[in-house]
C-alpha atoms as a PDB file:
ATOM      1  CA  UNK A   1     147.396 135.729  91.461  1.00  0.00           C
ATOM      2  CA  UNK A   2     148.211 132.044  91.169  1.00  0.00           C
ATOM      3  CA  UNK A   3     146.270 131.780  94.855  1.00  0.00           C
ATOM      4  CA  UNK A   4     142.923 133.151  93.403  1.00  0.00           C
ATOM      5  CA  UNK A   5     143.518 130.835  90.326  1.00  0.00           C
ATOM      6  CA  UNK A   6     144.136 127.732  92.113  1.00  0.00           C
ATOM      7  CA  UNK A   7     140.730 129.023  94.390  1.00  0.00           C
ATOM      8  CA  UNK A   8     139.101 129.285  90.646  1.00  0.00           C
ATOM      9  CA  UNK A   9     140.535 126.138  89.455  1.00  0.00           C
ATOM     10  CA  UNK A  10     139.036 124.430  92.990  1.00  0.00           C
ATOM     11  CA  UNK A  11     135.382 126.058  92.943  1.00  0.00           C
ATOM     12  CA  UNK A  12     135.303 124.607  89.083  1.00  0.00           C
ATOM     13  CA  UNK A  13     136.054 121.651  90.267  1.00  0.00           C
ATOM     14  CA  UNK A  14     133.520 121.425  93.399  1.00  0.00           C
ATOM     15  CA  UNK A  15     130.598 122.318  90.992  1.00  0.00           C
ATOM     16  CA  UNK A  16     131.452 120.114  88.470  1.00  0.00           C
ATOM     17  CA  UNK A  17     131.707 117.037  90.918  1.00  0.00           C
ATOM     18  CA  UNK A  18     128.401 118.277  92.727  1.00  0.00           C
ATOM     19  CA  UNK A  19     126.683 118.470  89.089  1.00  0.00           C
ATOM     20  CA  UNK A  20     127.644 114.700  88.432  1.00  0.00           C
ATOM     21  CA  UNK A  21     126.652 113.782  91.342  1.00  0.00           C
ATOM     22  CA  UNK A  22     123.584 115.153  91.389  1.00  0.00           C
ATOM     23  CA  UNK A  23     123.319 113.669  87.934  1.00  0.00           C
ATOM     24  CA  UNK A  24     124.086 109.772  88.717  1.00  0.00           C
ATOM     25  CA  UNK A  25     121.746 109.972  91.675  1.00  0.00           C
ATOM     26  CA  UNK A  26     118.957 111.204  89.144  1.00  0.00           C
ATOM     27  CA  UNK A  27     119.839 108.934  86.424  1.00  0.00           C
ATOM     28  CA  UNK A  28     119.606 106.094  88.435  1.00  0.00           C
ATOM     29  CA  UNK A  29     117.325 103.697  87.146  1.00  0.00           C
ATOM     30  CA  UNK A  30     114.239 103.203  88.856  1.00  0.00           C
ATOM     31  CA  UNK A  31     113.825 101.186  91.581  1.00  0.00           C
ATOM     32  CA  UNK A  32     116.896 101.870  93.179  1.00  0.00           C
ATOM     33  CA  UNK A  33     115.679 101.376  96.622  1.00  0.00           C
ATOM     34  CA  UNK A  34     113.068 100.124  98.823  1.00  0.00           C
ATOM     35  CA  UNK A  35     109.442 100.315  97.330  1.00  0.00           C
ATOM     36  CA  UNK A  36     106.586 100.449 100.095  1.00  0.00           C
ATOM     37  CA  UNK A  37     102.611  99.364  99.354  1.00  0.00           C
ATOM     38  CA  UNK A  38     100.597 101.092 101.397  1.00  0.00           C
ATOM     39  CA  UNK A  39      97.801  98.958 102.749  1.00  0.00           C
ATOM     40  CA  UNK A  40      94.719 101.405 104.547  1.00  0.00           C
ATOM     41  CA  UNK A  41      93.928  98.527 106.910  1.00  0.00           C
ATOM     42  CA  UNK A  42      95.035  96.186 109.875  1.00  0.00           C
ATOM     43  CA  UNK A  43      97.108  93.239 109.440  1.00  0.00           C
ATOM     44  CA  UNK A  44      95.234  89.900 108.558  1.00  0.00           C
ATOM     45  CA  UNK A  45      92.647  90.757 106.288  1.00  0.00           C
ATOM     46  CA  UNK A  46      91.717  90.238 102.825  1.00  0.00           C
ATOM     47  CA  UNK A  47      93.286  93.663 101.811  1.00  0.00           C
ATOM     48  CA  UNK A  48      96.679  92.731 103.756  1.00  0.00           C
ATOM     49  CA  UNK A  49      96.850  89.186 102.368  1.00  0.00           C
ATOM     50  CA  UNK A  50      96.133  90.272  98.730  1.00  0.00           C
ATOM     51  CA  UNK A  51      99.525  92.735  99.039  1.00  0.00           C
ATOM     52  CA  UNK A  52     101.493  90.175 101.021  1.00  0.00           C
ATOM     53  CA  UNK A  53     100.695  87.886  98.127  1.00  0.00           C
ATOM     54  CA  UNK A  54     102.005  90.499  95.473  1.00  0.00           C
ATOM     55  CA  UNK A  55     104.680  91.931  97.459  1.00  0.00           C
ATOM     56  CA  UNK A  56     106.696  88.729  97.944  1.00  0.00           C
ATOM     57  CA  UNK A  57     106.617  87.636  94.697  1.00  0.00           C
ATOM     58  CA  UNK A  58     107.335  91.495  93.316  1.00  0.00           C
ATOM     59  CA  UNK A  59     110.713  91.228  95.377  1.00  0.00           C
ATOM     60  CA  UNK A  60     112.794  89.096  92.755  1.00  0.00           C
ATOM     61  CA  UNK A  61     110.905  90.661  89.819  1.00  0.00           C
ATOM     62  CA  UNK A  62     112.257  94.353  90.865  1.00  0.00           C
ATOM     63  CA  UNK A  63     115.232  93.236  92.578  1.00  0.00           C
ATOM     64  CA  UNK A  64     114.543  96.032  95.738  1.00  0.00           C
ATOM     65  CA  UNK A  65     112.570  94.558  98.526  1.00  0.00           C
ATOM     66  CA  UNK A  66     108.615  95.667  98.174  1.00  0.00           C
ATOM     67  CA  UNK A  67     108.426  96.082 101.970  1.00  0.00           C
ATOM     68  CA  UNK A  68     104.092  96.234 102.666  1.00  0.00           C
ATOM     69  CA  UNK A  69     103.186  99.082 105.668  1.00  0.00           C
ATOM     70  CA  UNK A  70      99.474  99.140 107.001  1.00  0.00           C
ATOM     71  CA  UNK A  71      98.115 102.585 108.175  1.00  0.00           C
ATOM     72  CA  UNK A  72      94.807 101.595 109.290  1.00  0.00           C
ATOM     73  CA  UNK A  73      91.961 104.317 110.548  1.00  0.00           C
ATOM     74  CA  UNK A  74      89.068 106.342 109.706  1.00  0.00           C
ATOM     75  CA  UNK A  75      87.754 104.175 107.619  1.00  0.00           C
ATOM     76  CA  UNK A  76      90.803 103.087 105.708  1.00  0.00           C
ATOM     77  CA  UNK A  77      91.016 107.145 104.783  1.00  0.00           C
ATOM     78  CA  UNK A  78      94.117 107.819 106.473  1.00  0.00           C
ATOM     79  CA  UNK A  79      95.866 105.137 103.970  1.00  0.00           C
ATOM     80  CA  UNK A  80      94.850 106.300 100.677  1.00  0.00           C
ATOM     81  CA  UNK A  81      95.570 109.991 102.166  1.00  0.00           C
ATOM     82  CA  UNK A  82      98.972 108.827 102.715  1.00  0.00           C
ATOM     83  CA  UNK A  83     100.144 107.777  99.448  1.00  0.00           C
ATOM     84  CA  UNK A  84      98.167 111.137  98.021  1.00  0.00           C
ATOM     85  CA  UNK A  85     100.370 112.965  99.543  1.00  0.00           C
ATOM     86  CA  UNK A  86     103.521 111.046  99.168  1.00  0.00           C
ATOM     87  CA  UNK A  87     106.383 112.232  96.266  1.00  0.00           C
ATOM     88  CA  UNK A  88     105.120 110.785  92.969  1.00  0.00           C
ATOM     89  CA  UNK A  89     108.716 108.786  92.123  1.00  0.00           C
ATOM     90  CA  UNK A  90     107.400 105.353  91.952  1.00  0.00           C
ATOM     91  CA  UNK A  91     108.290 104.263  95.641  1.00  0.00           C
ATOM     92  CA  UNK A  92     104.912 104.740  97.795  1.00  0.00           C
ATOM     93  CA  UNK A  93     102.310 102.631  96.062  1.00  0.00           C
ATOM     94  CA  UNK A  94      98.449 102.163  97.546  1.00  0.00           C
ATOM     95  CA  UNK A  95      96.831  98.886  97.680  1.00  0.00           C
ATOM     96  CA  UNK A  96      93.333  99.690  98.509  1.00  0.00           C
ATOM     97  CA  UNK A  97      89.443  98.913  96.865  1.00  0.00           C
ATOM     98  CA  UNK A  98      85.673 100.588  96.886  1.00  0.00           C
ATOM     99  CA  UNK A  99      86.469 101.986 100.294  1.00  0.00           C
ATOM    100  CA  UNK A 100      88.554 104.965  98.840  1.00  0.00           C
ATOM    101  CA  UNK A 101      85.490 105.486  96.831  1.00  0.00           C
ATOM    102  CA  UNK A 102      83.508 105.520  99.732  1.00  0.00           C
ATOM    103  CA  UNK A 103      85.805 107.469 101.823  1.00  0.00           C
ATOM    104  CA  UNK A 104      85.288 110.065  98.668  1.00  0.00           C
ATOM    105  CA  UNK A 105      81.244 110.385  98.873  1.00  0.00           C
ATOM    106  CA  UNK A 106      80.759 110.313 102.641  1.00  0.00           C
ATOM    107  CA  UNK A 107      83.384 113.330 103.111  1.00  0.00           C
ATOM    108  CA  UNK A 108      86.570 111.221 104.943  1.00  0.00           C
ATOM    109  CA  UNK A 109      88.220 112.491 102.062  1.00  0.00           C
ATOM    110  CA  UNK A 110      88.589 115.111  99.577  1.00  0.00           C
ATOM    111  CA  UNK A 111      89.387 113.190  96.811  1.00  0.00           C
ATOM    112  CA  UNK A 112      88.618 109.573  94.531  1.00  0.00           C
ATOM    113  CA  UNK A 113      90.776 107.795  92.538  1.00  0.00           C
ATOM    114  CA  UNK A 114      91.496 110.848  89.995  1.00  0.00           C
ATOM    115  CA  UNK A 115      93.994 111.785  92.399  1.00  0.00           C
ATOM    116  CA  UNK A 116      96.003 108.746  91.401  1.00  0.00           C
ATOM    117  CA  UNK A 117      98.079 106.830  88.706  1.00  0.00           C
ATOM    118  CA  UNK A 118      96.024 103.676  88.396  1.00  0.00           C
ATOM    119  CA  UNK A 119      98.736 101.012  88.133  1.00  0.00           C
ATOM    120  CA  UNK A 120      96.023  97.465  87.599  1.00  0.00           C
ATOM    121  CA  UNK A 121      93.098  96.211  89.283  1.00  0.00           C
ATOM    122  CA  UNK A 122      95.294  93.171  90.689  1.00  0.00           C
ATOM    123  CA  UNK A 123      92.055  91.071  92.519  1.00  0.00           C
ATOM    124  CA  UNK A 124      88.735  90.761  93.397  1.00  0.00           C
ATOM    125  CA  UNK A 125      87.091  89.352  96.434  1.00  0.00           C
ATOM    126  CA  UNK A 126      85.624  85.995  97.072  1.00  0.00           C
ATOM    127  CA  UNK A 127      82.603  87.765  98.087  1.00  0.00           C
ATOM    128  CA  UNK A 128      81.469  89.099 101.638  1.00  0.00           C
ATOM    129  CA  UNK A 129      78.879  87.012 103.232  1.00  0.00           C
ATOM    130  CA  UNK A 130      75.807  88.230 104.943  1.00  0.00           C
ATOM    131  CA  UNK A 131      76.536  86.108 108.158  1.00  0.00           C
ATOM    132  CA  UNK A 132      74.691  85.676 111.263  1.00  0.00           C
ATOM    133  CA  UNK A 133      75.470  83.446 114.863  1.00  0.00           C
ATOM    134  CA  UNK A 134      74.056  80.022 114.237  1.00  0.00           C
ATOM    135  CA  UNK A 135      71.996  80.782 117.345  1.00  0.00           C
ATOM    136  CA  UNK A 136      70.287  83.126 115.875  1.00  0.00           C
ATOM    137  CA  UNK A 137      66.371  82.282 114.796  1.00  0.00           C
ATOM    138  CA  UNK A 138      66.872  83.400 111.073  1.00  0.00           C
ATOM    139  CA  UNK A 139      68.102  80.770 108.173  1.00  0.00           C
ATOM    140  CA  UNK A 140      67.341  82.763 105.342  1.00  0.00           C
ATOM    141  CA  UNK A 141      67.716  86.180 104.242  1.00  0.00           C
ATOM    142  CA  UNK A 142      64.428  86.657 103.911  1.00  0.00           C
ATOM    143  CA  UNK A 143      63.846  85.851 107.492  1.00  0.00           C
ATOM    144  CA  UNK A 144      66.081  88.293 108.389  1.00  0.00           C
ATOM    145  CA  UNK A 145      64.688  91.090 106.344  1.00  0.00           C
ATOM    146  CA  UNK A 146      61.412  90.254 107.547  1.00  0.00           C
ATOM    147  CA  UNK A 147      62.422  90.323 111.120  1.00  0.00           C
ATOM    148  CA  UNK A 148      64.399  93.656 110.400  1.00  0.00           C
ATOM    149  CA  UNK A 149      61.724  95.616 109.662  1.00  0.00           C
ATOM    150  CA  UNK A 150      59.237  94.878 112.570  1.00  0.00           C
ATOM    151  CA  UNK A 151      62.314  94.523 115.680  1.00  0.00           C
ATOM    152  CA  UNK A 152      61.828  96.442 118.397  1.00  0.00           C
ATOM    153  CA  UNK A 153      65.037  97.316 119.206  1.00  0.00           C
ATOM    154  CA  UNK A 154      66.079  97.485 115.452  1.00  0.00           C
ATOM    155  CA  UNK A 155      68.279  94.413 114.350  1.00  0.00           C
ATOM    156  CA  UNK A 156      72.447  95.426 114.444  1.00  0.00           C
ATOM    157  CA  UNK A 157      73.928  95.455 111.430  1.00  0.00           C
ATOM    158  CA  UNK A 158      77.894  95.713 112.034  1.00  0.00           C
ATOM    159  CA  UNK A 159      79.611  98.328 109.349  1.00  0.00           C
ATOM    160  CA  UNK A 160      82.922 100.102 109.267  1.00  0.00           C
ATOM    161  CA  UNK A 161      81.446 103.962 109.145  1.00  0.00           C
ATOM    162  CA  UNK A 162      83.104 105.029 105.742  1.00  0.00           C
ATOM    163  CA  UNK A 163      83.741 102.088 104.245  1.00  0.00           C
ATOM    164  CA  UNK A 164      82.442  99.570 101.809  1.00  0.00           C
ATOM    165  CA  UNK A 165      80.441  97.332 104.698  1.00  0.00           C
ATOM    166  CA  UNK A 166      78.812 100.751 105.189  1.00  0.00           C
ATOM    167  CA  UNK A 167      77.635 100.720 101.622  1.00  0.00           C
ATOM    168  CA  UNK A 168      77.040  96.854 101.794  1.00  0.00           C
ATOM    169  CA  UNK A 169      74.551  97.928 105.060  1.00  0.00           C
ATOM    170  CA  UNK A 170      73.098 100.723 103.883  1.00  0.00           C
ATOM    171  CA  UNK A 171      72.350  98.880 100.386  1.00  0.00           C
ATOM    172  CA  UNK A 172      70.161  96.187 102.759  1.00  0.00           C
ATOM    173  CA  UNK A 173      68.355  98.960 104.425  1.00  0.00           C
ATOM    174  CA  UNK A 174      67.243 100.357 100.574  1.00  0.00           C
ATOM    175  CA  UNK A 175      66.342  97.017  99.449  1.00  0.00           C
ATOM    176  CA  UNK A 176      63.625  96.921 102.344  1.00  0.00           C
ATOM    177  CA  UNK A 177      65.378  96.299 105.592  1.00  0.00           C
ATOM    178  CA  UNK A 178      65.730  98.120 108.383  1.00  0.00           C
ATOM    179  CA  UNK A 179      68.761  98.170 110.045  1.00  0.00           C
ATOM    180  CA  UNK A 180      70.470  99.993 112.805  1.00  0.00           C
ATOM    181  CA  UNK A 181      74.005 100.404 111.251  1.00  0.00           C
ATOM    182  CA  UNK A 182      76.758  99.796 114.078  1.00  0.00           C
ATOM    183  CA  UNK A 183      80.256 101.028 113.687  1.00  0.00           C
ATOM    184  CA  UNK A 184      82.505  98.611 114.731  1.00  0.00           C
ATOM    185  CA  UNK A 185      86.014  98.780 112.860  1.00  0.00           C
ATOM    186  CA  UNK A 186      87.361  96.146 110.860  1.00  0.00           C
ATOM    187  CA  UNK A 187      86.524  92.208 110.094  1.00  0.00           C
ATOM    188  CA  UNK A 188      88.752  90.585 113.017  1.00  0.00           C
ATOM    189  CA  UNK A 189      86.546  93.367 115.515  1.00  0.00           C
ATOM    190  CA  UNK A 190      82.959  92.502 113.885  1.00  0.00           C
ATOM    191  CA  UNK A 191      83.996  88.673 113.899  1.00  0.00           C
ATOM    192  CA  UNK A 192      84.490  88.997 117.403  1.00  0.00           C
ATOM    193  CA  UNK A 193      81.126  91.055 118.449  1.00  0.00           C
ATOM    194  CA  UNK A 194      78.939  88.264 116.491  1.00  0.00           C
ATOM    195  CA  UNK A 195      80.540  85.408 118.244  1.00  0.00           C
ATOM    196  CA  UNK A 196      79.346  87.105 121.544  1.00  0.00           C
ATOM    197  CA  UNK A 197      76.135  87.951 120.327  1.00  0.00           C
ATOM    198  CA  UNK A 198      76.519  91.884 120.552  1.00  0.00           C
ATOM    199  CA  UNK A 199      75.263  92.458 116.976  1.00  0.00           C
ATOM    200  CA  UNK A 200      73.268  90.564 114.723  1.00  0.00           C
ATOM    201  CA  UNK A 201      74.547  91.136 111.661  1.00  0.00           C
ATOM    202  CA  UNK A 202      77.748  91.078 109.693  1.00  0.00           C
ATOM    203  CA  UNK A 203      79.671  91.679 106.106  1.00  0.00           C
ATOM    204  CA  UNK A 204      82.847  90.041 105.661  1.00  0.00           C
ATOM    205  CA  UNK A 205      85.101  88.387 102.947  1.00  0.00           C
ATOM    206  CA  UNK A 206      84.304  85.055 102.775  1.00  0.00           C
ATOM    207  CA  UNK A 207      87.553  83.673 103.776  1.00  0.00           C
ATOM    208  CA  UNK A 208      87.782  85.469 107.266  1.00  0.00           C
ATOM    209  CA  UNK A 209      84.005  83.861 107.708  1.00  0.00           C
ATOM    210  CA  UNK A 210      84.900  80.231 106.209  1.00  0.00           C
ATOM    211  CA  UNK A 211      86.344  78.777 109.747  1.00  0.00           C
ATOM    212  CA  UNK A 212      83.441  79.896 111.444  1.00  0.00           C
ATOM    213  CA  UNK A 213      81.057  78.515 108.858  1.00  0.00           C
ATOM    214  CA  UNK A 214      83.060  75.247 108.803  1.00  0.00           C
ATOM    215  CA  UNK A 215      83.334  74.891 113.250  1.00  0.00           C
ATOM    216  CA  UNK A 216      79.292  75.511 113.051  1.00  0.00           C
ATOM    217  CA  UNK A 217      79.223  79.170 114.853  1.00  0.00           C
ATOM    218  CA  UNK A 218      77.823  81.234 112.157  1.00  0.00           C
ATOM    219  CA  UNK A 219      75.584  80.761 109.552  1.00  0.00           C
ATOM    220  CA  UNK A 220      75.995  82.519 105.846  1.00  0.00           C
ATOM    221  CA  UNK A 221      72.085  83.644 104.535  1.00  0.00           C
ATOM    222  CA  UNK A 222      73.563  85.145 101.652  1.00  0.00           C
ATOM    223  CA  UNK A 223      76.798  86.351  99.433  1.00  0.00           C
ATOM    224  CA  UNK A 224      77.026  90.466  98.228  1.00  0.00           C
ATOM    225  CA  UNK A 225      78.041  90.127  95.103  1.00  0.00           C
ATOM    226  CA  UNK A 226      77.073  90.222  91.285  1.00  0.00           C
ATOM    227  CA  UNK A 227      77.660  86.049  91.270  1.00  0.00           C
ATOM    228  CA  UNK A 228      77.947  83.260  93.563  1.00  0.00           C
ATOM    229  CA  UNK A 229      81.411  82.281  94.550  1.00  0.00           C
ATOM    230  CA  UNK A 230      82.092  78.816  92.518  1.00  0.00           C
ATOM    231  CA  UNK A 231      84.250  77.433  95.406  1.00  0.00           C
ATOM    232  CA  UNK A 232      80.857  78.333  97.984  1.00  0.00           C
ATOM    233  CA  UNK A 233      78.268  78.129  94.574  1.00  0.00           C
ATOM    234  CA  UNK A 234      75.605  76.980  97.721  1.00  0.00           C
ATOM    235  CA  UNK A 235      75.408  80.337  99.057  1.00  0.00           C
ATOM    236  CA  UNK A 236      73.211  82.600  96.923  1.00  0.00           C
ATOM    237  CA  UNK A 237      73.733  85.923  95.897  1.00  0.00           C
ATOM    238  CA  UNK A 238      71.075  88.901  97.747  1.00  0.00           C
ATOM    239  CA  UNK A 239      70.144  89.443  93.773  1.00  0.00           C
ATOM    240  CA  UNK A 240      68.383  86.197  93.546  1.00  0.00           C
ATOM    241  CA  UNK A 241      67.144  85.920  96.817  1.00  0.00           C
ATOM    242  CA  UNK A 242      65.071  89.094  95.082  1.00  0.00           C
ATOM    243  CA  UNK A 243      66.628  91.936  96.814  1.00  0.00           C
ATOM    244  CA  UNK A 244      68.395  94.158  94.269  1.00  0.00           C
ATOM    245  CA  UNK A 245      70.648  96.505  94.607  1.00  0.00           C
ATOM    246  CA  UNK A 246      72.744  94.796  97.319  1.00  0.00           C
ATOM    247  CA  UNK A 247      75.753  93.701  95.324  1.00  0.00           C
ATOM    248  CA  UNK A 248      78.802  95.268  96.189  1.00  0.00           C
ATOM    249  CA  UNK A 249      82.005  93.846  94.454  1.00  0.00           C
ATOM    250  CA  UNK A 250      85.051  94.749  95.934  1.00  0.00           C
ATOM    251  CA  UNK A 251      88.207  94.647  93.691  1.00  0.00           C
ATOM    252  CA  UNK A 252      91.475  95.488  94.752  1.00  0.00           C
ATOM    253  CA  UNK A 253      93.840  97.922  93.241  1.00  0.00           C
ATOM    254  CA  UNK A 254      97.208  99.112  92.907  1.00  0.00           C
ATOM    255  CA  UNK A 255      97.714 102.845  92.999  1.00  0.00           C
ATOM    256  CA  UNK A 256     100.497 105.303  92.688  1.00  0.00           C
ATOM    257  CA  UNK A 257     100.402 109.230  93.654  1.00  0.00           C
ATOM    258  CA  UNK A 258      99.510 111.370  90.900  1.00  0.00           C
ATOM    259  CA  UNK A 259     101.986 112.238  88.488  1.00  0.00           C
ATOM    260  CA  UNK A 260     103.834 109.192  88.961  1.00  0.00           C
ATOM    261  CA  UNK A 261     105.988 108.696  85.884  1.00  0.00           C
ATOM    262  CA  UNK A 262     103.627 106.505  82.939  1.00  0.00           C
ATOM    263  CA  UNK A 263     106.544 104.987  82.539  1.00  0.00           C
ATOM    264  CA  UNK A 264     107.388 103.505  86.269  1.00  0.00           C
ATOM    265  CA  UNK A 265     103.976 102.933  86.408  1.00  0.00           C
ATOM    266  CA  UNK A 266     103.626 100.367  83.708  1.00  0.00           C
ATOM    267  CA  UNK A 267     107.012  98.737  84.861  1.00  0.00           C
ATOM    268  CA  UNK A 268     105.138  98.469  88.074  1.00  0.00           C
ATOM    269  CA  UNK A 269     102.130  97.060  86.394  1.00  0.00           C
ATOM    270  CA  UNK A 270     104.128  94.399  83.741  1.00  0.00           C
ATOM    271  CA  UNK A 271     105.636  93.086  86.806  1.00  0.00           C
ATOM    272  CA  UNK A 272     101.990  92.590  88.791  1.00  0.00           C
ATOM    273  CA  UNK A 273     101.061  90.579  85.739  1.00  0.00           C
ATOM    274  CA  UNK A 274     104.200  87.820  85.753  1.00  0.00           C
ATOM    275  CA  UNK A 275     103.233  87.525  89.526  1.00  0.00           C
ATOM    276  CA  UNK A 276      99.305  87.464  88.857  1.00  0.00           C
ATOM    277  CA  UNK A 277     100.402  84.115  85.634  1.00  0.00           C
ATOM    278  CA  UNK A 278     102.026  82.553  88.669  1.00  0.00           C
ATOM    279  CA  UNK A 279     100.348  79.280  89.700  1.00  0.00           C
ATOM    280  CA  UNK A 280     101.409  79.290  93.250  1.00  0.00           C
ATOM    281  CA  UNK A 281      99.960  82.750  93.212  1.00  0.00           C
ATOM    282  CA  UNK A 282      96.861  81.855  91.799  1.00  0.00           C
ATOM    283  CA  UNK A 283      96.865  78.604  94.242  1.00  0.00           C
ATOM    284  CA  UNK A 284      97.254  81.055  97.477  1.00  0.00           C
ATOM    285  CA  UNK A 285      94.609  83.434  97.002  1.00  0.00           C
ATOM    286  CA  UNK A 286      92.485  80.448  96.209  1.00  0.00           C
ATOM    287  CA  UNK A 287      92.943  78.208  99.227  1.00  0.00           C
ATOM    288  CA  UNK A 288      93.213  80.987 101.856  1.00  0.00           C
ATOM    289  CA  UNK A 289      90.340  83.480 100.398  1.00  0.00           C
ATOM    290  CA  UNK A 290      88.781  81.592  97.660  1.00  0.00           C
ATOM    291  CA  UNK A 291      89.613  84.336  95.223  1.00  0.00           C
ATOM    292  CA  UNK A 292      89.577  83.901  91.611  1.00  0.00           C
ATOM    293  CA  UNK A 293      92.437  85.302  89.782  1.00  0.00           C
ATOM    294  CA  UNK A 294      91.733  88.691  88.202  1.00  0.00           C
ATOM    295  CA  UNK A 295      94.100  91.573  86.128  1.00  0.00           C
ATOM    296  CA  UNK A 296      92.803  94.553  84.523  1.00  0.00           C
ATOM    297  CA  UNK A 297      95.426  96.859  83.586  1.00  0.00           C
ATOM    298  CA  UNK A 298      95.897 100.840  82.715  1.00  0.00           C
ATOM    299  CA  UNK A 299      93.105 102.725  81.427  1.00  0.00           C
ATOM    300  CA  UNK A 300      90.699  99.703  81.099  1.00  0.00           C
ATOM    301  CA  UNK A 301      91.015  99.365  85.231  1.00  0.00           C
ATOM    302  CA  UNK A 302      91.063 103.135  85.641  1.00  0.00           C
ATOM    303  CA  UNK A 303      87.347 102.976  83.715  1.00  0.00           C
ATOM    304  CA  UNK A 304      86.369 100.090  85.610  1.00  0.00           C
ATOM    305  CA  UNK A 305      86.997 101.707  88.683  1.00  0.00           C
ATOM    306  CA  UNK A 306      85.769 104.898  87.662  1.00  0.00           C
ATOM    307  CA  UNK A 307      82.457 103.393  86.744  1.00  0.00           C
ATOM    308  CA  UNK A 308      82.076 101.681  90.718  1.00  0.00           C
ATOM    309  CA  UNK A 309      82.750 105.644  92.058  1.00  0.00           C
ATOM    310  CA  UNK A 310      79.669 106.757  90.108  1.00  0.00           C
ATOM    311  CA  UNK A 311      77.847 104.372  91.452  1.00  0.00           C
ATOM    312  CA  UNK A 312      78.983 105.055  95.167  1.00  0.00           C
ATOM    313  CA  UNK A 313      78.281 108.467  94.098  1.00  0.00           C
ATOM    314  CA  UNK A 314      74.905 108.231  93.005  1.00  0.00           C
ATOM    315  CA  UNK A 315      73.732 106.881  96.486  1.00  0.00           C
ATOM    316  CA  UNK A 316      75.860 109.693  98.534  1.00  0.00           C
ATOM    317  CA  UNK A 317      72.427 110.734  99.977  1.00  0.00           C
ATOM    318  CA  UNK A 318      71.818 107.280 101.857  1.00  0.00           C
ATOM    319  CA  UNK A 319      75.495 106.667 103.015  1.00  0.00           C
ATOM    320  CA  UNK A 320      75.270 110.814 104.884  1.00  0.00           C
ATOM    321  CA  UNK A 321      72.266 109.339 106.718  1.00  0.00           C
ATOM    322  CA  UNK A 322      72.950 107.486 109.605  1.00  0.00           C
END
């Protein structure tokens, strides 16, 4: 008898120390470890630099390290499919821009950015140049839309298959040109093929074209966006050079799985904004990508972004054929 009650007594015990246990590991207050941003492209480019920027200045904010991984491929699908499918407890976040919404229409993916917990739109691009070699015969973008259209072999027009230089290619081809869209990865790989003359054309951020613009080797016809880039204002947009429709803005965005917690998400998100009212924040993305600061938070980013997926949407038709 007293053996089976002192077994009793023990089991009580066990469970009640596994319950509490269980119970301070649950209650711990979030972070408690480690938080990872997910960036769906190689190291170097805008996308990387704009989550460096955040992540080391998130670090003292959170007090956990915000540690940034890049899972790069198929169009910066594989990325945004990772965090999808991550746990939704506040520690995978996705740093990514139009590209998951291109991903979405062209089939790389099932999903757009419903299957998240919008955290902020946290940046926006300088502005991707229409560049060509500075050997090239062409000094406007009219010149090269002209010559597009009448090439034999068609003019190369470097895009990442999937992503948004695919829609920034495909949107010259609709404005008049005609273009034979290359694949060719991401902005270190297309740099690389203009400088040795193996394509004619390429879209990239401003601030991975600015050292080539500045030694002389390229030459910028004209900017894809909605506005000219004040810190570049001499480079016209492809609006006023009178071809509409070729504006692609890219803004960056923070992203958590869905069903995230609301409330980890907006701790997330109020500590993005102290690091985007930082001056030496503000100073970086400004010297080394000539970005403009920009914070949109919660449901006003979620419609924002919502708005550019329509959009991609609407021209699904042009981006299937290739």
């Amino acid at each position: 008898m007293k053996t089976k009650m002192f077994f009793l007594v023990l089991m009580f015990f066990g469970v009640s120390l596994m319950l509490y246990a269980g119970g301070q590991r649950g209650d711990r207050p979030w972070p408690s470890r480690p938080i990872q941003v997910v960036v769906a492209a190689n190291p170097g480019g805008d996308s990387d630099f704009n989550a460096r920027a955040y992540a080391r200045r998130l670090q003292p904010i959170l007090g956990q390290p915000v540690v940034v991984q890049n899972i790069a491929g198929a169009g910066m699908a594989l990325g945004s499919r990772h965090v999808r499918n991550a746990a939704p407890d506040g520690y995978t976040v996705l740093l990514h821009h139009v590209s998951l919404m291109v991903n979405y229409a062209v089939g790389a993916n099932d999903f757009g950015i419903e299957a998240f917990e919008i955290a902020a739109i946290v940046g926006r691009n300088g502005g991707s140049l229409v560049t060509v070699n500075s050997r090239s015969p062409w000094h406007t973008l009219g010149d090269l839309m002209a010559a597009s259209q009448t090439a034999n072999p068609q003019l190369t027009f470097a895009a990442n298959v999937g992503a948004s230089t695919f829609v920034m290619a495909t949107n010259f081809n609709r404005a008049g040109g005609n273009f034979n869209l290359v694949d060719l990865g991401d902005a270190s790989e297309r740099i690389g093929q203009l400088m040795g003359g193996h394509v004619d054309v390429i879209p990239n951020a401003i601030g991975t074209i600015l050292p080539f613009l500045e030694s002389g080797d390229f030459r910028a016809l004209a900017i894809i966006d909605t506005e000219r880039n004040p810190f570049a204002s001499h480079i016209p947009t492809g609006i006023e050079l009178g071809f509409p429709g070729t504006a692609v803005p890219i803004y960056y965005f923070m992203a958590f799985p869905g069903g995230t917690p609301r409330e980890i998400v907006e701790r997330f998100t109020d500590a993005l904004e102290q690091v985007f009212q930082m001056q030496d924040y503000r100073d970086e993305i400004r010297d080394a990508f000539m970005q403009r600061p920009v914070f949109v938070r919660g449901e006003a980013a979620r419609q924002q972004l919502a708005a550019q997926q329509a959009e991609i949407l609407a021209i699904r038709e042009d981006l299937l054929v290739r």
